[in-house]
C-alpha atoms as a PDB file:
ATOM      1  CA  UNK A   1      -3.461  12.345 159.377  1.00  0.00           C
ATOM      2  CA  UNK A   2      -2.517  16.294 159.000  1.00  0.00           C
ATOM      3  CA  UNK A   3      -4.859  18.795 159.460  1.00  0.00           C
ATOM      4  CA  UNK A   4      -5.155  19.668 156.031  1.00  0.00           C
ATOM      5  CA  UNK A   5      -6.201  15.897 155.089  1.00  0.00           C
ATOM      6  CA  UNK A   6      -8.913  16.412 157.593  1.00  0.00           C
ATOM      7  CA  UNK A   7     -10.483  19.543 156.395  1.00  0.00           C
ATOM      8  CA  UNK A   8     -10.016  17.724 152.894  1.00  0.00           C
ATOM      9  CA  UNK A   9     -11.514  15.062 154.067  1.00  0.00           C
ATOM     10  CA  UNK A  10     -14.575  17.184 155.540  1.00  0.00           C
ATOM     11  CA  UNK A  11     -14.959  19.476 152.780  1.00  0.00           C
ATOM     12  CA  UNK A  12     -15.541  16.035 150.582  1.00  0.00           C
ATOM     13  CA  UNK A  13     -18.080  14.838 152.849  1.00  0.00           C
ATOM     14  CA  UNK A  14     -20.089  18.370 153.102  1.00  0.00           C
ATOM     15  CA  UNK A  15     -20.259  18.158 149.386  1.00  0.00           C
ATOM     16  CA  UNK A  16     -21.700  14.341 149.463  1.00  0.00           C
ATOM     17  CA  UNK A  17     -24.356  15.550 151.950  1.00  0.00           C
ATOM     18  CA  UNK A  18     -25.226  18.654 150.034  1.00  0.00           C
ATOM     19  CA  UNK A  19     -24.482  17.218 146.578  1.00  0.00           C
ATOM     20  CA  UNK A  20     -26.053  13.835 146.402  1.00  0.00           C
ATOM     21  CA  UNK A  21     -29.541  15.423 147.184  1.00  0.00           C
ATOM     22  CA  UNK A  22     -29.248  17.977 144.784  1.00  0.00           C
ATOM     23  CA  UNK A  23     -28.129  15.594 142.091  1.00  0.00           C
ATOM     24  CA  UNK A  24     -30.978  13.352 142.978  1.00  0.00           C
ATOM     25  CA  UNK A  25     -33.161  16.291 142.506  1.00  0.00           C
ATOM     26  CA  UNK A  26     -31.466  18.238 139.334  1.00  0.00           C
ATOM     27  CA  UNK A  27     -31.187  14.300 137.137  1.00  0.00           C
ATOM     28  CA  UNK A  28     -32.596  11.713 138.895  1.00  0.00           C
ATOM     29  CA  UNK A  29     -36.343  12.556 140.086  1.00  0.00           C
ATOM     30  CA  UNK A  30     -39.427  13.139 138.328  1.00  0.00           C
ATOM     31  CA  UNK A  31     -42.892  13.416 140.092  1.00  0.00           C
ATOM     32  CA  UNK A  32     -45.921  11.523 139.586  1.00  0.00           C
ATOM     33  CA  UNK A  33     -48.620  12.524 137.362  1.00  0.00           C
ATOM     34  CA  UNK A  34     -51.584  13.788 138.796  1.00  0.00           C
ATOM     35  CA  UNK A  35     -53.850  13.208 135.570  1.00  0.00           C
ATOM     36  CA  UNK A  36     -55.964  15.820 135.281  1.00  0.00           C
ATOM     37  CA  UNK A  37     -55.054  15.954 131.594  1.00  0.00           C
ATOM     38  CA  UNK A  38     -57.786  14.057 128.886  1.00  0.00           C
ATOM     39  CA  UNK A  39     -57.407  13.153 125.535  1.00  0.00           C
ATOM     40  CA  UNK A  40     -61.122  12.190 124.499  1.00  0.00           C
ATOM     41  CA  UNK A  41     -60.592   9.324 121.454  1.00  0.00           C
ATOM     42  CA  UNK A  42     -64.555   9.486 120.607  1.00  0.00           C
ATOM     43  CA  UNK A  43     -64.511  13.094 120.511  1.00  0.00           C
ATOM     44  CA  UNK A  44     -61.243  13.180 118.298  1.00  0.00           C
ATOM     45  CA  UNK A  45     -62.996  10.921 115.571  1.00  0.00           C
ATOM     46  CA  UNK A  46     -65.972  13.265 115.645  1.00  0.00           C
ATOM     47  CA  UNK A  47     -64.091  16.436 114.786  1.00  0.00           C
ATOM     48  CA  UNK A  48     -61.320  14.275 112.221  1.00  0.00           C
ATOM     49  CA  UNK A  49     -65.001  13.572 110.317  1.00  0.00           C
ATOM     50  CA  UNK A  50     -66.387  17.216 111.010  1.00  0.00           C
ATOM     51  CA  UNK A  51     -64.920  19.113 108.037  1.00  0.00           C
ATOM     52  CA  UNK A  52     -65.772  17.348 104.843  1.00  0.00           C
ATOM     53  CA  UNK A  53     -63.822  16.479 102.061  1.00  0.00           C
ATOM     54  CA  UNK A  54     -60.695  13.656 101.250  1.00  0.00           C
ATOM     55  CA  UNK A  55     -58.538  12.995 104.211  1.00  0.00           C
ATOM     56  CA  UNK A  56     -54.725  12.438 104.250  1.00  0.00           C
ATOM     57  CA  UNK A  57     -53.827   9.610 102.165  1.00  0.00           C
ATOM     58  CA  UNK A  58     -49.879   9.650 103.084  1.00  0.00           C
ATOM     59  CA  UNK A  59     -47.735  10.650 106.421  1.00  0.00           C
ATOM     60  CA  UNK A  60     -44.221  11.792 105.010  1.00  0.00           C
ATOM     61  CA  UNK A  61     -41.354  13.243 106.686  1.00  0.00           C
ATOM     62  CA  UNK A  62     -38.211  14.573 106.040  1.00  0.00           C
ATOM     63  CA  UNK A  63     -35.524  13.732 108.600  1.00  0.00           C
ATOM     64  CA  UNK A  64     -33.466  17.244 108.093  1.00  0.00           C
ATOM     65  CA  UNK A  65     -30.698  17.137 111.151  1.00  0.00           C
ATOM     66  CA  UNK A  66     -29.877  15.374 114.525  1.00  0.00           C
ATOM     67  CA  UNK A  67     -29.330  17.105 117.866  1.00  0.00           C
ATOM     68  CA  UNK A  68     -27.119  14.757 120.319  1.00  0.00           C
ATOM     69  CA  UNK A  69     -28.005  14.337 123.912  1.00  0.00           C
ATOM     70  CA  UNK A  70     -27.561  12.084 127.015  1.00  0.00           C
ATOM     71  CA  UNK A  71     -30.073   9.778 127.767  1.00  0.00           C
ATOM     72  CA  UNK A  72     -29.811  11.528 131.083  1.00  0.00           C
ATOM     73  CA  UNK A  73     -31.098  15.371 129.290  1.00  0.00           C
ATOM     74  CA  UNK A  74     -34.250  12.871 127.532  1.00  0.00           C
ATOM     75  CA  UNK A  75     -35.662  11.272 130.790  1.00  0.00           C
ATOM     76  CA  UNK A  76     -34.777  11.420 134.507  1.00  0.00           C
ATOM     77  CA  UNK A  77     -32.901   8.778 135.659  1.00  0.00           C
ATOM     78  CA  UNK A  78     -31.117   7.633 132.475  1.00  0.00           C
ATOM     79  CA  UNK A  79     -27.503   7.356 132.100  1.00  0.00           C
ATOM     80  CA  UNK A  80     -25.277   9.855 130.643  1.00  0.00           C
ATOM     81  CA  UNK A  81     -25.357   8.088 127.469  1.00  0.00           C
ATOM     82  CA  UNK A  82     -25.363   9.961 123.916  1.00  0.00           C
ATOM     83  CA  UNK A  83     -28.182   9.273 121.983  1.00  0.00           C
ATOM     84  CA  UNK A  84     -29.355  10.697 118.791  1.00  0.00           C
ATOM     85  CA  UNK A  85     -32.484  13.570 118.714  1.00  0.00           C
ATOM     86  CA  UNK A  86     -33.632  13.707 114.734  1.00  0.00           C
ATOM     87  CA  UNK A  87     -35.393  16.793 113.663  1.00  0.00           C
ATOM     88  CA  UNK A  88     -38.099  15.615 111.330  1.00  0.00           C
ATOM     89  CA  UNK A  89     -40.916  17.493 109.122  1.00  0.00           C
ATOM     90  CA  UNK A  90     -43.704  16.000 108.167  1.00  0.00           C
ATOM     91  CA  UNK A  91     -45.935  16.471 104.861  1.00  0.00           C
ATOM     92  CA  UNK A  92     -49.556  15.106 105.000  1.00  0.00           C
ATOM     93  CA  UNK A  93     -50.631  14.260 101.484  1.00  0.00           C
ATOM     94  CA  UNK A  94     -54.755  14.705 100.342  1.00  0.00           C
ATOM     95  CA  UNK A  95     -56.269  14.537  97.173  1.00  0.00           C
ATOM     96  CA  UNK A  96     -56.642  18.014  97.051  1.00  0.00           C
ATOM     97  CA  UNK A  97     -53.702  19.233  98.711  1.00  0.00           C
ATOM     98  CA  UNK A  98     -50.657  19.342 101.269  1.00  0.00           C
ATOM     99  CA  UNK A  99     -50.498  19.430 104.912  1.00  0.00           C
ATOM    100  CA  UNK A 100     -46.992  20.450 106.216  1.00  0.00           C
ATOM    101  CA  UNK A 101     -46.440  19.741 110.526  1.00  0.00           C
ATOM    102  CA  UNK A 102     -42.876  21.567 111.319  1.00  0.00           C
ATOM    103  CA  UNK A 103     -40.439  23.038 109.777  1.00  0.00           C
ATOM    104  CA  UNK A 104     -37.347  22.428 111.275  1.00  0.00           C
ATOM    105  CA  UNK A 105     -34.163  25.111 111.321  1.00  0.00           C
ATOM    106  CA  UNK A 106     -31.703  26.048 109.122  1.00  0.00           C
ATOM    107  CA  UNK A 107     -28.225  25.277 109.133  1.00  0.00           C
ATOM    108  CA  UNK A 108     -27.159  28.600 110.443  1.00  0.00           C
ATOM    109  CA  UNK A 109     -28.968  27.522 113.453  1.00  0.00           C
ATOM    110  CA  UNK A 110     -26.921  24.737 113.903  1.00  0.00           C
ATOM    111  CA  UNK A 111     -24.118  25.871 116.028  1.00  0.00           C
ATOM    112  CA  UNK A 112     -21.358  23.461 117.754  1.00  0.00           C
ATOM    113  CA  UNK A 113     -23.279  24.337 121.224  1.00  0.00           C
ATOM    114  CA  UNK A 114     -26.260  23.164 119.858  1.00  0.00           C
ATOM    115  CA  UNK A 115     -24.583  19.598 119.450  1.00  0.00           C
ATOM    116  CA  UNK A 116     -25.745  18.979 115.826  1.00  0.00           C
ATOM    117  CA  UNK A 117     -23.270  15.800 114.273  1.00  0.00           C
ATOM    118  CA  UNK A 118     -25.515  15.125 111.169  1.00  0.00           C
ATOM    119  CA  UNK A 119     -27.615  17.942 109.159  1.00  0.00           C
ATOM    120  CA  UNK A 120     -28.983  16.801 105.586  1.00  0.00           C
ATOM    121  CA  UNK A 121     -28.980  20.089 103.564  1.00  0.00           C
ATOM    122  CA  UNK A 122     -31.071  18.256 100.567  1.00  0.00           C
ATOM    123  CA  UNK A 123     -33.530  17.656 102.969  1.00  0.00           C
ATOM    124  CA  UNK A 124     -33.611  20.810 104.244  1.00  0.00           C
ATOM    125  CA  UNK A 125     -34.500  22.489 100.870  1.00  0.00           C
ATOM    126  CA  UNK A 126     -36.621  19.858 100.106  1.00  0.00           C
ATOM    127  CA  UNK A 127     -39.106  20.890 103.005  1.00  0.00           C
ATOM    128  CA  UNK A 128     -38.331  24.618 101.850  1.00  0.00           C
ATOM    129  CA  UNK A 129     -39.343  23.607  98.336  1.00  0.00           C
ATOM    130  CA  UNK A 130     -42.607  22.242  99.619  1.00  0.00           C
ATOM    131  CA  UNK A 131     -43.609  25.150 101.834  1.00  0.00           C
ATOM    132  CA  UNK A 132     -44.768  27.391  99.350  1.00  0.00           C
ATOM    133  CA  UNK A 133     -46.806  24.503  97.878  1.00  0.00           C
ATOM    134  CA  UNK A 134     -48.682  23.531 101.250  1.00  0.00           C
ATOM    135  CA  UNK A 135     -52.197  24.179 101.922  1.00  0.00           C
ATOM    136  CA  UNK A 136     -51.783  23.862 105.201  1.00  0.00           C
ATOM    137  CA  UNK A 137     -49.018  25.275 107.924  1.00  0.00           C
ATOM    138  CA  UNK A 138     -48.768  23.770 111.131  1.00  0.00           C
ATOM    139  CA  UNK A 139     -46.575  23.774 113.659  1.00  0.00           C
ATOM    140  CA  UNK A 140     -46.268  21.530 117.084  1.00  0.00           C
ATOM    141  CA  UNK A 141     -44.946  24.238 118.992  1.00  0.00           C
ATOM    142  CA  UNK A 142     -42.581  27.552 118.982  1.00  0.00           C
ATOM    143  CA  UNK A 143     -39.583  26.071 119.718  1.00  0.00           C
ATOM    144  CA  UNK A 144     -36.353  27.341 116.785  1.00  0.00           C
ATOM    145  CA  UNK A 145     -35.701  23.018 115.037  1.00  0.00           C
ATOM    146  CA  UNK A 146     -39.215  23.182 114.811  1.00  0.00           C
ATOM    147  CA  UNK A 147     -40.436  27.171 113.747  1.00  0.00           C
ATOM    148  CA  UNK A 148     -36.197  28.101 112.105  1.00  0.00           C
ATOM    149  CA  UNK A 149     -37.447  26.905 108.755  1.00  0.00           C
ATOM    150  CA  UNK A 150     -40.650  28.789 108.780  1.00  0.00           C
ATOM    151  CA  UNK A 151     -38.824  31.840 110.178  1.00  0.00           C
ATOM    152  CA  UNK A 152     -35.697  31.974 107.360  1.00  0.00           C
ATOM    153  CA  UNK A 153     -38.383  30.939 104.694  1.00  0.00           C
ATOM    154  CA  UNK A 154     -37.650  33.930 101.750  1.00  0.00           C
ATOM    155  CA  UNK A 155     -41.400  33.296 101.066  1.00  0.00           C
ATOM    156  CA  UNK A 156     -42.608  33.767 103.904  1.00  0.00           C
ATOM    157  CA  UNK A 157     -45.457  36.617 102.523  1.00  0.00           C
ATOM    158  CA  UNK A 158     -46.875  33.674 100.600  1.00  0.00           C
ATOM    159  CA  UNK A 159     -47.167  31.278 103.168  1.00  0.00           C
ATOM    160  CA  UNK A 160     -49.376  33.543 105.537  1.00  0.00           C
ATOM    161  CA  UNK A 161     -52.520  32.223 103.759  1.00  0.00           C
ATOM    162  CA  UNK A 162     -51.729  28.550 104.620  1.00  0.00           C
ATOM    163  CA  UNK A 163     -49.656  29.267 108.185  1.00  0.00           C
ATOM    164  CA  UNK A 164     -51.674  28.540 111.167  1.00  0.00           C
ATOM    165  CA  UNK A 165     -49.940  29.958 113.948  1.00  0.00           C
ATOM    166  CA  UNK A 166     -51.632  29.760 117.804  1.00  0.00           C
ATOM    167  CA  UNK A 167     -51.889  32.732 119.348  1.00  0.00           C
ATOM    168  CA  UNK A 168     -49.811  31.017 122.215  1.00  0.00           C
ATOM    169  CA  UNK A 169     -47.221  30.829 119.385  1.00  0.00           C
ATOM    170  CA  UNK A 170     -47.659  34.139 118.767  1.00  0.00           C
ATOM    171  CA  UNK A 171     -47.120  35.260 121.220  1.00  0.00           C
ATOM    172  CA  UNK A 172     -43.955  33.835 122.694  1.00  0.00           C
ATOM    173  CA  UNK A 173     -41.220  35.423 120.863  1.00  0.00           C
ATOM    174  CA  UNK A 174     -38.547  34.492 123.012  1.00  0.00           C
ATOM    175  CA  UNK A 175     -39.833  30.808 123.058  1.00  0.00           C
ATOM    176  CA  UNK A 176     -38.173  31.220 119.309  1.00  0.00           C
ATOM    177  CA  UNK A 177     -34.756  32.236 119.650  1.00  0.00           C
ATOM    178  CA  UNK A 178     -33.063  32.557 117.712  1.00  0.00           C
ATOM    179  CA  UNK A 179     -35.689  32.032 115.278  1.00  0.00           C
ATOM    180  CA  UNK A 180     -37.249  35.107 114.687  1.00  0.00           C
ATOM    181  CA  UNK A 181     -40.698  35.533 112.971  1.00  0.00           C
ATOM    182  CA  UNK A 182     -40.782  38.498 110.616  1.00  0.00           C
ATOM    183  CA  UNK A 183     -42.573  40.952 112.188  1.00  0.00           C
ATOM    184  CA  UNK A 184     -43.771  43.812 109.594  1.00  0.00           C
ATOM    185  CA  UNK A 185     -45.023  40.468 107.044  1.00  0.00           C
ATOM    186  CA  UNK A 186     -47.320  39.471 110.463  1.00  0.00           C
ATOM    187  CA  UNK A 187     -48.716  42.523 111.223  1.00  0.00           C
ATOM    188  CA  UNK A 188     -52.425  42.155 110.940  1.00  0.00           C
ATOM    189  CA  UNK A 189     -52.026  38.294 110.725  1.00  0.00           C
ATOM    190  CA  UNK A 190     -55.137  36.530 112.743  1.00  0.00           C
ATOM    191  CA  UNK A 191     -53.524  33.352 114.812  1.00  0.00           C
ATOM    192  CA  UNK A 192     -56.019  30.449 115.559  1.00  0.00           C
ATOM    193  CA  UNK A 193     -57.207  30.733 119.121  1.00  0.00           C
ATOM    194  CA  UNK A 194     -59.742  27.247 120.233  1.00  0.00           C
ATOM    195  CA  UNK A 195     -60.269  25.635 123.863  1.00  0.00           C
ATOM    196  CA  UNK A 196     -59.219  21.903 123.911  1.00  0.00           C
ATOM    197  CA  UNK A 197     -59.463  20.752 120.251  1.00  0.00           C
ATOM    198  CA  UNK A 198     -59.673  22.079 116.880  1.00  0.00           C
ATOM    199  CA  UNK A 199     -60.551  20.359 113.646  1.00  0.00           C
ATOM    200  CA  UNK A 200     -58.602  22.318 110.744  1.00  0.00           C
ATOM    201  CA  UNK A 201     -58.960  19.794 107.797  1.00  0.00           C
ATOM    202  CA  UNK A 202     -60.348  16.254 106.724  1.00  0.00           C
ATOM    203  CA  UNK A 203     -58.575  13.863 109.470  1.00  0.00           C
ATOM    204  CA  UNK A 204     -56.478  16.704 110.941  1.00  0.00           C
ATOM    205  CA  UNK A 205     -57.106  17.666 114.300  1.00  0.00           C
ATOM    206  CA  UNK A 206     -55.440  19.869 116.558  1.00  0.00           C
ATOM    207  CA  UNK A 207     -55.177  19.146 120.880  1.00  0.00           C
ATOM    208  CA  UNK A 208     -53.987  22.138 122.977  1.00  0.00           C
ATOM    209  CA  UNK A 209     -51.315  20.875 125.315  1.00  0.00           C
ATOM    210  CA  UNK A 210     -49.345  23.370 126.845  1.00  0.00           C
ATOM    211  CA  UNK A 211     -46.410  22.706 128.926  1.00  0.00           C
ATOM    212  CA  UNK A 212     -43.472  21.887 126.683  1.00  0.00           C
ATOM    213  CA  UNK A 213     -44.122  25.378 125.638  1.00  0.00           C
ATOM    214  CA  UNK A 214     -47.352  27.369 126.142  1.00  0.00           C
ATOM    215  CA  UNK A 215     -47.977  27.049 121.995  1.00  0.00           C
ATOM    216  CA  UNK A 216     -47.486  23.475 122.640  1.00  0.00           C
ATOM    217  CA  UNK A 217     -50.355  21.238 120.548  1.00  0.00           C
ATOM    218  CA  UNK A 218     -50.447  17.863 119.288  1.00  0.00           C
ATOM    219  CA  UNK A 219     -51.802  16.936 115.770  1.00  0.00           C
ATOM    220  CA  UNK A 220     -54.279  14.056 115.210  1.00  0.00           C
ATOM    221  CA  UNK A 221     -54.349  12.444 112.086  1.00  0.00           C
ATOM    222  CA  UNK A 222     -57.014  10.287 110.790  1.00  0.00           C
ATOM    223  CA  UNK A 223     -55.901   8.772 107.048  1.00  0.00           C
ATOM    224  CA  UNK A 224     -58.493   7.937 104.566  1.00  0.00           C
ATOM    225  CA  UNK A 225     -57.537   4.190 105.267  1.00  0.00           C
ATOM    226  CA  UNK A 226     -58.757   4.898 108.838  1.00  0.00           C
ATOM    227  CA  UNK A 227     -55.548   4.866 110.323  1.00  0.00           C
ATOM    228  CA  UNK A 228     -54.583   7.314 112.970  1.00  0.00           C
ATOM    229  CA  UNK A 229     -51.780   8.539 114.422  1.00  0.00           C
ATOM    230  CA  UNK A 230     -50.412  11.379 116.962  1.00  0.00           C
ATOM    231  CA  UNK A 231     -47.433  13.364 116.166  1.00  0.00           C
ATOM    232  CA  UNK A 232     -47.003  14.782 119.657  1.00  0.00           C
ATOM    233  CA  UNK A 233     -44.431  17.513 118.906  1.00  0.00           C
ATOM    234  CA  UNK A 234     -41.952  17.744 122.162  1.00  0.00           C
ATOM    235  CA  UNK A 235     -44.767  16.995 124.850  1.00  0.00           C
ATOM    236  CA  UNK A 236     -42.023  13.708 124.869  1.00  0.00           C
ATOM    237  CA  UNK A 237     -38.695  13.292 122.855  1.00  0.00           C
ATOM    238  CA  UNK A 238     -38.746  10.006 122.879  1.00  0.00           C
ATOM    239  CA  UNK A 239     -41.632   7.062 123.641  1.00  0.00           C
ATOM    240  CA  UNK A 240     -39.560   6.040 126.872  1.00  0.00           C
ATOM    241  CA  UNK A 241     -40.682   9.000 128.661  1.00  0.00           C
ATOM    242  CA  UNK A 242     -44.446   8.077 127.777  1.00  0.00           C
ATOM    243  CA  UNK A 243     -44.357   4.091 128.875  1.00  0.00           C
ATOM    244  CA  UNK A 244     -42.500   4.865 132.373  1.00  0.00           C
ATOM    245  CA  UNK A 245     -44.696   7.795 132.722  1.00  0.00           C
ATOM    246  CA  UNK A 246     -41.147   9.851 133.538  1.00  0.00           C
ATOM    247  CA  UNK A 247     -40.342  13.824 132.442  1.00  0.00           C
ATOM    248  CA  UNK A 248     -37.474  15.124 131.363  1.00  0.00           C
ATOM    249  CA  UNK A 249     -34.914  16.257 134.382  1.00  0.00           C
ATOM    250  CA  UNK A 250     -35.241  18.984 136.365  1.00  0.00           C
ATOM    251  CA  UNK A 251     -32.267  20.922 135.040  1.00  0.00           C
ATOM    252  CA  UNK A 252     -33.645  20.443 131.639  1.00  0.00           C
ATOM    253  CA  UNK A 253     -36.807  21.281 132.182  1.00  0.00           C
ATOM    254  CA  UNK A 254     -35.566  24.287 134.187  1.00  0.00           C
ATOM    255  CA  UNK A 255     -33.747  25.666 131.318  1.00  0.00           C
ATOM    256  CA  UNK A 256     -36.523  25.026 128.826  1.00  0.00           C
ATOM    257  CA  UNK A 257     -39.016  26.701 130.808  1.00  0.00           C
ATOM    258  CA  UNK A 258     -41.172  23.828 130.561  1.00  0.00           C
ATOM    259  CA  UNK A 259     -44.188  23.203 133.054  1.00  0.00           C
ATOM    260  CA  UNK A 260     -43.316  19.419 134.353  1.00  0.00           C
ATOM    261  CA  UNK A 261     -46.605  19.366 136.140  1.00  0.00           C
ATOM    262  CA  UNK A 262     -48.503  19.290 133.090  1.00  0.00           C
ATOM    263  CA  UNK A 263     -45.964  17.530 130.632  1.00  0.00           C
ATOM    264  CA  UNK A 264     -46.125  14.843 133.288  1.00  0.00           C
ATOM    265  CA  UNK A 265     -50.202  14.620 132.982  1.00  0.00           C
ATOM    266  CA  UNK A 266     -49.767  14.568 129.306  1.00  0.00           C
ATOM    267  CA  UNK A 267     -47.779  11.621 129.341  1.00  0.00           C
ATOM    268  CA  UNK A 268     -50.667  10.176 131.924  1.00  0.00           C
ATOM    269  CA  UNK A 269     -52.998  10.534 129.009  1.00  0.00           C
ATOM    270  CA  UNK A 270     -51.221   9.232 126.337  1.00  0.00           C
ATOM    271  CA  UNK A 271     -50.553   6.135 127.916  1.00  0.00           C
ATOM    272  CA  UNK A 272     -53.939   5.550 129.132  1.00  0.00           C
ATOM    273  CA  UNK A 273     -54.710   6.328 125.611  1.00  0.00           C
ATOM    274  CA  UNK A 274     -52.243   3.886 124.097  1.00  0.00           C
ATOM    275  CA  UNK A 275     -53.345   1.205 126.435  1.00  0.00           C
ATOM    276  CA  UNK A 276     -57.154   1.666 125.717  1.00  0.00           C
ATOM    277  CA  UNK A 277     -57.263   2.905 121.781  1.00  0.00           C
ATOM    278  CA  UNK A 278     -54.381   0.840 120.928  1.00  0.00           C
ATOM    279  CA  UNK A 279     -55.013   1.899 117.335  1.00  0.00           C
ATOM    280  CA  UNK A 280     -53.729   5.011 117.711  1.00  0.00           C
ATOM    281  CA  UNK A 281     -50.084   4.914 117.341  1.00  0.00           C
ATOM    282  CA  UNK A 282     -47.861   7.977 118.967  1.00  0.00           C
ATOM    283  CA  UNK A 283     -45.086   9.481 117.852  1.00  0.00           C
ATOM    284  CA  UNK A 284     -42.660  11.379 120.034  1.00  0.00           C
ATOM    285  CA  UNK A 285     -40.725  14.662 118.659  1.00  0.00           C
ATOM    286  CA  UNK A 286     -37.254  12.805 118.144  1.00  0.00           C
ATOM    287  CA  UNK A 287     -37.981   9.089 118.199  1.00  0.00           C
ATOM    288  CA  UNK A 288     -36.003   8.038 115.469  1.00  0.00           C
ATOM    289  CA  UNK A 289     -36.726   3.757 116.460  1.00  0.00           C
ATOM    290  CA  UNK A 290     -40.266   5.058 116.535  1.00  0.00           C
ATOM    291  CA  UNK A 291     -40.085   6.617 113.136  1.00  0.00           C
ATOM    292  CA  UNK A 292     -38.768   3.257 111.560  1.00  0.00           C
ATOM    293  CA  UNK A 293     -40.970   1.198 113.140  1.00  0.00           C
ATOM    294  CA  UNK A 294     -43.702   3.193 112.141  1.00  0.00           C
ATOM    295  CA  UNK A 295     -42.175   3.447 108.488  1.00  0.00           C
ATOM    296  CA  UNK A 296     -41.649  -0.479 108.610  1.00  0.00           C
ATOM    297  CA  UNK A 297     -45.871  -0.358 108.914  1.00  0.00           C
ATOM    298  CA  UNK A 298     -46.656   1.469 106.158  1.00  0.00           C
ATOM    299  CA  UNK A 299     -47.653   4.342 108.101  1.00  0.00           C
ATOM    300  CA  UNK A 300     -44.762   6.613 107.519  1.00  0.00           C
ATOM    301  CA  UNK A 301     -43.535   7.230 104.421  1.00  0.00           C
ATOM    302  CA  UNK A 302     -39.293   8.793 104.099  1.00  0.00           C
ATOM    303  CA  UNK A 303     -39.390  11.669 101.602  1.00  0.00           C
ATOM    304  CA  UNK A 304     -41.804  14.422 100.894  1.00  0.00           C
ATOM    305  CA  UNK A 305     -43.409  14.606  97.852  1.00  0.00           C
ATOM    306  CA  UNK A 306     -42.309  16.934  94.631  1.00  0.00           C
END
């Protein structure tokens, strides 16, 4: 063998001893939860009842565009397999008004790096349409497929009655980009600020969980029929990362910013709370399977309403 298959031959193994534990580290681990993170059913139900008046009678969503990752860039350990990440909004209907939960982005946003194959422009304008119309605003966190829409709204003055905007959210700018809040339409504006949880209409309910991002919050939903559901915004993409109680990677997580500490006891307490309030039904960000199933039960409804 000549010398300079040898120092091939060692520069290959240096990079299997350095590399292997660094991919095992960057793709393949995620730590335990250490649960120290509570979602209290009881005291849910008490605050969903707190604010009188009807409750949501329909859950409807808009599925507006798809990202497309590897399974490997959803949950540690997964192959690098593409698999689809749909953008949804949702519109909560009462008898006295409308509830909107995300807005997605615009198309504009959609750039070839941002791995978009499918964007529905109809359903895009449909949420659009129904923004000015809502008598709520709410968004899961501050991320841009979830705050573009709100952001590139042209009525965006006459939504700051109905937008409820954390102060977290607020105040994360760069959590945004390229979504960009107006700034000179927000001065003065008076974000919601609350503890743990915060009841902001019949049935609607609103859980601080930062992590994902530090505006991070999931929305409970109690219908009218007594149904309830959790549309958990990004705490996970998909229901996967929930039942094997595994984050994200670490080089996704890295480049999110994302605290995997507590994202990790967030998942703890959803799936203690899906094994004892079995009820409840979750719903990751991008689920799509979840969002059919969940349609296939009557609890979902495709299509906002005019």
């Amino acid at each position: 063998m000549g010398k300079w298959q040898k120092r091939l031959l060692s520069v290959l193994a240096l990079l299997l001893v350095v590399g292997t534990p660094l991919y095992y580290l960057l793709v393949l681990h995620s730590p335990k939860p250490e649960g120290s993170f509570v979602i209290d059913g009881a005291r849910l139900r008490h605050l969903a009842n707190s604010i009188p008046g009807e409750k949501p009678t329909e859950i409807r969503y808009e599925r507006i565009f798809d990202f497309e990752f590897a399974e490997a860039m959803v949950m540690a350990g997964e192959p690098w397999k593409a698999t689809p990440i749909p953008v949804y909004s949702y519109q909560l209907l009462t008898p006295t008004g409308r509830i909107l939960v995300d807005t997605a982005m615009p198309r504009a946003m959609a750039k070839p790096e941002f791995m978009v194959p499918f964007y529905d422009d109809a359903a895009y304008e449909r949420m659009q349409a129904a923004l000015p119309r809502a008598s709520l605003i709410l968004l899961t966190h501050e991320h841009m497929d979830h705050i573009g829409g709100l952001a590139a709204s042209p009525n965006f003055a006459q939504l700051l009655p109905a937008l409820k905007l954390t102060k977290e959210q607020l105040d994360n700018p760069a959590g945004m980009k390229p979504a960009e809040l107006p700034a000179r339409l927000l001065q003065g504006y008076q974000p919601l600020e609350y503890d743990d949880m915060l009841a902001v209409a019949p049935g609607v309910v609103l859980v601080k969980s930062p992590g994902h991002t530090p505006g991070s919050q999931i929305v409970y939903v109690q219908r009218a029929d007594g149904r309830e559901l959790l549309l958990l915004g990004d705490v996970a993409w998909h229901r996967i990362n929930i039942e094997k109680l595994r984050e994200r990677p670490l080089f996704m997580t890295a480049m999110i910013g994302e605290d995997r500490a507590a994202v990790l006891n967030q998942f703890q307490a959803l799936h203690d709370m899906e094994q004892s309030e079995p009820t409840v039904r979750l719903l990751p960000g991008h689920d799509g399977e979840v969002v059919r199933r969940l349609t296939a039960e009557g609890l979902l409804t495709a299509g906002f309403q005019e």
